[in-house]
Protein backbone atom coordinates (compact mmCIF):
# COMPACT_ATOMS: atom_id res chain seq x y z
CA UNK A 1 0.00 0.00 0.00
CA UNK A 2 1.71 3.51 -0.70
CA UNK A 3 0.58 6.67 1.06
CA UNK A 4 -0.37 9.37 -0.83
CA UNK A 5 1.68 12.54 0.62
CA UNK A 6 -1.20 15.55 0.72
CA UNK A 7 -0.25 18.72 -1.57
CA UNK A 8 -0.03 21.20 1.14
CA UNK A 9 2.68 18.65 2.87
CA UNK A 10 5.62 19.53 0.10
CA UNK A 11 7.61 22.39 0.38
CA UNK A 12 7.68 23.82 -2.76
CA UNK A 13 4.04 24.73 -3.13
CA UNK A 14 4.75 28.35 -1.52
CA UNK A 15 4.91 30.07 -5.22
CA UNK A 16 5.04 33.80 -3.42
CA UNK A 17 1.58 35.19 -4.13
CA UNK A 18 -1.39 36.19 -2.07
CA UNK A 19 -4.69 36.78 -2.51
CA UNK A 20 -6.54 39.95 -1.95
CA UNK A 21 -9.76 41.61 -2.21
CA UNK A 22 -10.59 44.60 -4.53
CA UNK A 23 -10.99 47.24 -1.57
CA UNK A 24 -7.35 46.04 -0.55
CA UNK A 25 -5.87 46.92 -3.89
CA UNK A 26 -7.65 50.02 -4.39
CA UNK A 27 -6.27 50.91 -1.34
CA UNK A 28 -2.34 50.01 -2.70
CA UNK A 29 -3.27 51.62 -5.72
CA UNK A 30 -4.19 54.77 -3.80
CA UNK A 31 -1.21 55.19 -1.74
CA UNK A 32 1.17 54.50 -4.54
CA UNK A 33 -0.87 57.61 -6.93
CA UNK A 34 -0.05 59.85 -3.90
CA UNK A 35 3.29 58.72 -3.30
CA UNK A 36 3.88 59.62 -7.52
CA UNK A 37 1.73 62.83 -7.22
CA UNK A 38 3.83 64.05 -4.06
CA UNK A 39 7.49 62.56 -6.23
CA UNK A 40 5.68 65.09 -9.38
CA UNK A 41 5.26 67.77 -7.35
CA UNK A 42 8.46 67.40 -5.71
CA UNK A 43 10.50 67.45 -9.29
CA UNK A 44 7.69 70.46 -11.21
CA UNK A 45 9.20 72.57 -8.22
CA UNK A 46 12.82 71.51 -8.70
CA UNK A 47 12.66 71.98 -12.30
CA UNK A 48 10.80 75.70 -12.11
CA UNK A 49 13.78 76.28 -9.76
CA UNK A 50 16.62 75.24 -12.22
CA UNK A 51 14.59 76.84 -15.15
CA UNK A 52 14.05 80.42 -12.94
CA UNK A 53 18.09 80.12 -12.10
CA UNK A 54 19.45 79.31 -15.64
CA UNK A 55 16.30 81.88 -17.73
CA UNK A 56 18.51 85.42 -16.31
CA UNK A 57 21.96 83.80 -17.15
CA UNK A 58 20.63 83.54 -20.62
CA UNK A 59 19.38 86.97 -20.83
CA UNK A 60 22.44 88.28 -19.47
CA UNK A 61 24.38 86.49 -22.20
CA UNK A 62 21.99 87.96 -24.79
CA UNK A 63 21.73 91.21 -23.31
CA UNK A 64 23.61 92.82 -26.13
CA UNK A 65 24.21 90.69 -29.28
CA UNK A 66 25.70 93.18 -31.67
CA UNK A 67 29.12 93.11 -29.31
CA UNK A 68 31.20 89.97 -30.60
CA UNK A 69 33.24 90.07 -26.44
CA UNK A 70 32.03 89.53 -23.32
CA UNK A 71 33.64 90.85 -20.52
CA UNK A 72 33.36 88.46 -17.49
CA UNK A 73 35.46 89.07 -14.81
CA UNK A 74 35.56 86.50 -11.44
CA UNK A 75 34.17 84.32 -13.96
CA UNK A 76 35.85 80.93 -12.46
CA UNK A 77 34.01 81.87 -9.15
CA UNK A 78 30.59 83.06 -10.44
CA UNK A 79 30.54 80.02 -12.65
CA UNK A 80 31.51 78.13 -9.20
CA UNK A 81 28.69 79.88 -7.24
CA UNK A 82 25.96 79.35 -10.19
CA UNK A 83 26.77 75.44 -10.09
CA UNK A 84 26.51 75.41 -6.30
CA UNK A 85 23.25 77.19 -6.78
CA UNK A 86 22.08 74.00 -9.59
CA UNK A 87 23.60 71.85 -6.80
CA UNK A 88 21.44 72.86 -4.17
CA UNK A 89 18.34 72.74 -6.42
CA UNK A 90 18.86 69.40 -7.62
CA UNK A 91 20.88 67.98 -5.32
CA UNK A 92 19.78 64.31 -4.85
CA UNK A 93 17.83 64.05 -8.48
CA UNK A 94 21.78 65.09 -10.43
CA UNK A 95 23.52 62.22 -11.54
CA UNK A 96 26.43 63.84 -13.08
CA UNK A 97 27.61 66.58 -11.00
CA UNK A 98 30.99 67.01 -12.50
CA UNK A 99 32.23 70.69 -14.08
């Protein structure tokens, strides 16, 4: 006579799933939307920031584009302070921070 082992007795039956209801994953569903809207609001701001820094560096530059030279003096350090500025902005989302 053999004995029949019962399915739940093996090991391998644990196939990393679980069941839930419909109000469970609405629920998921909902705190992973606000989790993205809060990450998009988070990263609109940072990049209105970077746009409002970099928008009057450009003007400056095109302030008068009938002169071929542009006199820059310090321009090592402003260039220095204007990336520390970016820096600070973006901080954690810049992968590349290298100038």
């Amino acid at each position: 006579m053999t004995s029949k082992q019962s399915i739940t007795s093996f090991d391998d039956n644990d196939f990393g799933f679980t069941i839930i209801d419909e109000k469970e994953l609405t629920s998921i569903a909902e705190e992973e939307k606000e989790t993205h809207q809060t990450e998009i609001e988070v990263l609109t701001t940072k990049l209105q920031q970077m746009y409002d820094a970099v928008i009057p560096l450009l003007k400056n530059l095109n302030a008068n584009p009938d002169m071929d030279i542009i006199k820059w003096p310090n321009r090592s350090q402003k260039i220095s302070q204007f990336k520390a500025k970016l820096d600070n902005i973006g901080s954690s989302y810049i992968k590349n921070k290298s100038l």
